[in-house]
C-alpha atoms as a PDB file:
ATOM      1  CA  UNK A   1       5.829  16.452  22.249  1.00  0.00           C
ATOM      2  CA  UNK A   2       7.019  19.128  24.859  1.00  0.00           C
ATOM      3  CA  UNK A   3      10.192  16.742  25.128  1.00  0.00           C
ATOM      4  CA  UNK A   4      10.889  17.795  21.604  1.00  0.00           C
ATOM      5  CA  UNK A   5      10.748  21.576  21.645  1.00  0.00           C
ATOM      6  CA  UNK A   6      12.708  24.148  24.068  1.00  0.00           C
ATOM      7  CA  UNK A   7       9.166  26.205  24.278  1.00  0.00           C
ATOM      8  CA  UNK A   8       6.133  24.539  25.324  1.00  0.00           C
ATOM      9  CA  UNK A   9       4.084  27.246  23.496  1.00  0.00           C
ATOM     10  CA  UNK A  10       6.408  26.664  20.156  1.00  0.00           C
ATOM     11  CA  UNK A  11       5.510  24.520  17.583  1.00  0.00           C
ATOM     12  CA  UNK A  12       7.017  21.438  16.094  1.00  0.00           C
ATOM     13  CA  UNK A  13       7.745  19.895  13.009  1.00  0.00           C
ATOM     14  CA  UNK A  14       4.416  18.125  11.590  1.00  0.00           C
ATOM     15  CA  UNK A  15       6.532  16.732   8.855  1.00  0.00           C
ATOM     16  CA  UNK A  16       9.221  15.515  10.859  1.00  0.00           C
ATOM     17  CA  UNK A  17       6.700  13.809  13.151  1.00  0.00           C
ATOM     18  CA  UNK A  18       5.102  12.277  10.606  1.00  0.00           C
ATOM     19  CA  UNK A  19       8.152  11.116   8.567  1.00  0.00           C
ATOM     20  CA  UNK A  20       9.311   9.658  11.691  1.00  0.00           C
ATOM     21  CA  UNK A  21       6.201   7.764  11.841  1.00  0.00           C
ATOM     22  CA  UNK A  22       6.047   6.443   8.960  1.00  0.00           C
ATOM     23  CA  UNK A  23       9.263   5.013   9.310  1.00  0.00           C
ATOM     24  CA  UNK A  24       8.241   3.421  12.301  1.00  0.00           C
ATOM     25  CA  UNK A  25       5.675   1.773  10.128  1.00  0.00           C
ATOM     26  CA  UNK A  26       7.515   0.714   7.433  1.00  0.00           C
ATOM     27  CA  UNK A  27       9.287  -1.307  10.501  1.00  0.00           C
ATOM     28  CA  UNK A  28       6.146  -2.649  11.438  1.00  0.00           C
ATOM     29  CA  UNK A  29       6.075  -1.130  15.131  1.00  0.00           C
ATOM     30  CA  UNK A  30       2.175  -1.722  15.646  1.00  0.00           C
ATOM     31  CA  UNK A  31       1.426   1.734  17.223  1.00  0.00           C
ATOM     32  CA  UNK A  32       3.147   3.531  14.062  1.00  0.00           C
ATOM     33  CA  UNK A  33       0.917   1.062  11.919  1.00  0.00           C
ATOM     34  CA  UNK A  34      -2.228   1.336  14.015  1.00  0.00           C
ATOM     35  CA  UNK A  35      -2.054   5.439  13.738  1.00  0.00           C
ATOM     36  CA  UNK A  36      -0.880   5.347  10.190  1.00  0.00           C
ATOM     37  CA  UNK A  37      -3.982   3.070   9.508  1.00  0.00           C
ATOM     38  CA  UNK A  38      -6.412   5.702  11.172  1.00  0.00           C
ATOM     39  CA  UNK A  39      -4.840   8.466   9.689  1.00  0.00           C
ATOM     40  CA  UNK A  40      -5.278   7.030   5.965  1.00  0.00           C
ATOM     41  CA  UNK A  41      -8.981   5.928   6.722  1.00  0.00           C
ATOM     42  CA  UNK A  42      -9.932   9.415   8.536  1.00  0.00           C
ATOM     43  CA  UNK A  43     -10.547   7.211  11.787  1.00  0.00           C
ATOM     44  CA  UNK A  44     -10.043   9.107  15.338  1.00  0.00           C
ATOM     45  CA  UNK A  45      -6.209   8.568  16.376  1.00  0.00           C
ATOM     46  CA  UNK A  46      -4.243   9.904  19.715  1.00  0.00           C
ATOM     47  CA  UNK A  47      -0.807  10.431  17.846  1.00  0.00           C
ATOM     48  CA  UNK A  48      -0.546  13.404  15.969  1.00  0.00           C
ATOM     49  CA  UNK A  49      -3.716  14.037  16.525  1.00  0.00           C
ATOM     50  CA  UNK A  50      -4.114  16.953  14.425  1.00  0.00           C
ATOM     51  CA  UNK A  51      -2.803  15.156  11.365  1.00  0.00           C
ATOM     52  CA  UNK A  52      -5.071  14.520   8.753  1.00  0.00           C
ATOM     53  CA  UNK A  53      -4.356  13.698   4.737  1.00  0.00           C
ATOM     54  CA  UNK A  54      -7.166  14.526   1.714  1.00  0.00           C
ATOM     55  CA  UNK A  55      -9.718  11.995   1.207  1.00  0.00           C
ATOM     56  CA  UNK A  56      -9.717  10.155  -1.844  1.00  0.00           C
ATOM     57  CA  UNK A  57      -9.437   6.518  -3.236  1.00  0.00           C
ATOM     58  CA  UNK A  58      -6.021   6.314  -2.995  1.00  0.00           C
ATOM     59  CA  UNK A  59      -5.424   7.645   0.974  1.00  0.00           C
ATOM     60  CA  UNK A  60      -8.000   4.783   1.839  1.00  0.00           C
ATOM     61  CA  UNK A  61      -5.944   2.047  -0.101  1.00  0.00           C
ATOM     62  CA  UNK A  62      -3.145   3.086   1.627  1.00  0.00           C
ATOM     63  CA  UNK A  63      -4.934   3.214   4.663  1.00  0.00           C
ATOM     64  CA  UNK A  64      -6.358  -0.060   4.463  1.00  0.00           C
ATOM     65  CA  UNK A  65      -2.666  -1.726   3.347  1.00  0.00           C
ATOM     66  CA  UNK A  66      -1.297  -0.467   6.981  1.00  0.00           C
ATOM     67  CA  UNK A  67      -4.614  -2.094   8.036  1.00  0.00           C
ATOM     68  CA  UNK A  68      -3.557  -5.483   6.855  1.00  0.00           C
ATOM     69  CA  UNK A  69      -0.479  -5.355   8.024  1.00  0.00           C
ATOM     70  CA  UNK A  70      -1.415  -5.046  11.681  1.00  0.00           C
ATOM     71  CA  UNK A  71      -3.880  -7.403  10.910  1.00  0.00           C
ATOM     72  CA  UNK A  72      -0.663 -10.040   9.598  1.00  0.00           C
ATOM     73  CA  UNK A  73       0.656  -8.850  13.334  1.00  0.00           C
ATOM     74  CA  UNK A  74      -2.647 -10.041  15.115  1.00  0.00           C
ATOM     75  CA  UNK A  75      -3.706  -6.644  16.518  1.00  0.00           C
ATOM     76  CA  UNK A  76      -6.698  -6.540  17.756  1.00  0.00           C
ATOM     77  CA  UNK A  77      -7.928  -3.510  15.973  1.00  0.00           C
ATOM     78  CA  UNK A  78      -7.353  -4.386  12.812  1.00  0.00           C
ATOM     79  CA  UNK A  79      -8.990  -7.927  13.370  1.00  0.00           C
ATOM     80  CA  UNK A  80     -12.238  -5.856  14.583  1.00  0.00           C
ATOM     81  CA  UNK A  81     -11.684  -3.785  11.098  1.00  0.00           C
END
């Protein structure tokens, strides 16, 4: 992220980030879906670490729909899902 901001110390936009991501997604770029998966099902992820959505039946459908879709890609982490 510190090519993003002027600042290392400053912040950046969360919302941004993750609009960005889930654009990348909707494109099916398989990091963007992999992430996107993990952040949906509440499972560990490197990118945007700090991200995290409530828990409830809905987050997990969505969750498990960018699941499927790297599955459709034949990643291997989905497969193992």
């Amino acid at each position: 992220m510190g090519r993003f901001v002027m600042d290392p110390n400053e912040m950046f936009d969360m919302d941004a980030a993750m609009f960005h991501l889930k654009q990348a997604a909707e494109l099916y770029v398989k990091d963007a879906l992999i992430t996107m998966a993990k952040i949906y099902l509440k499972i560990p992820h490197d990118i945007l670490s700090t991200y995290s959505v409530e828990e409830n039946e809905t987050n997990e459908f969505i969750g498990f729909d960018y699941m499927t879709k790297c599955a459709s890609l034949n990643e291997k982490h989905a497969l193992d899902f």
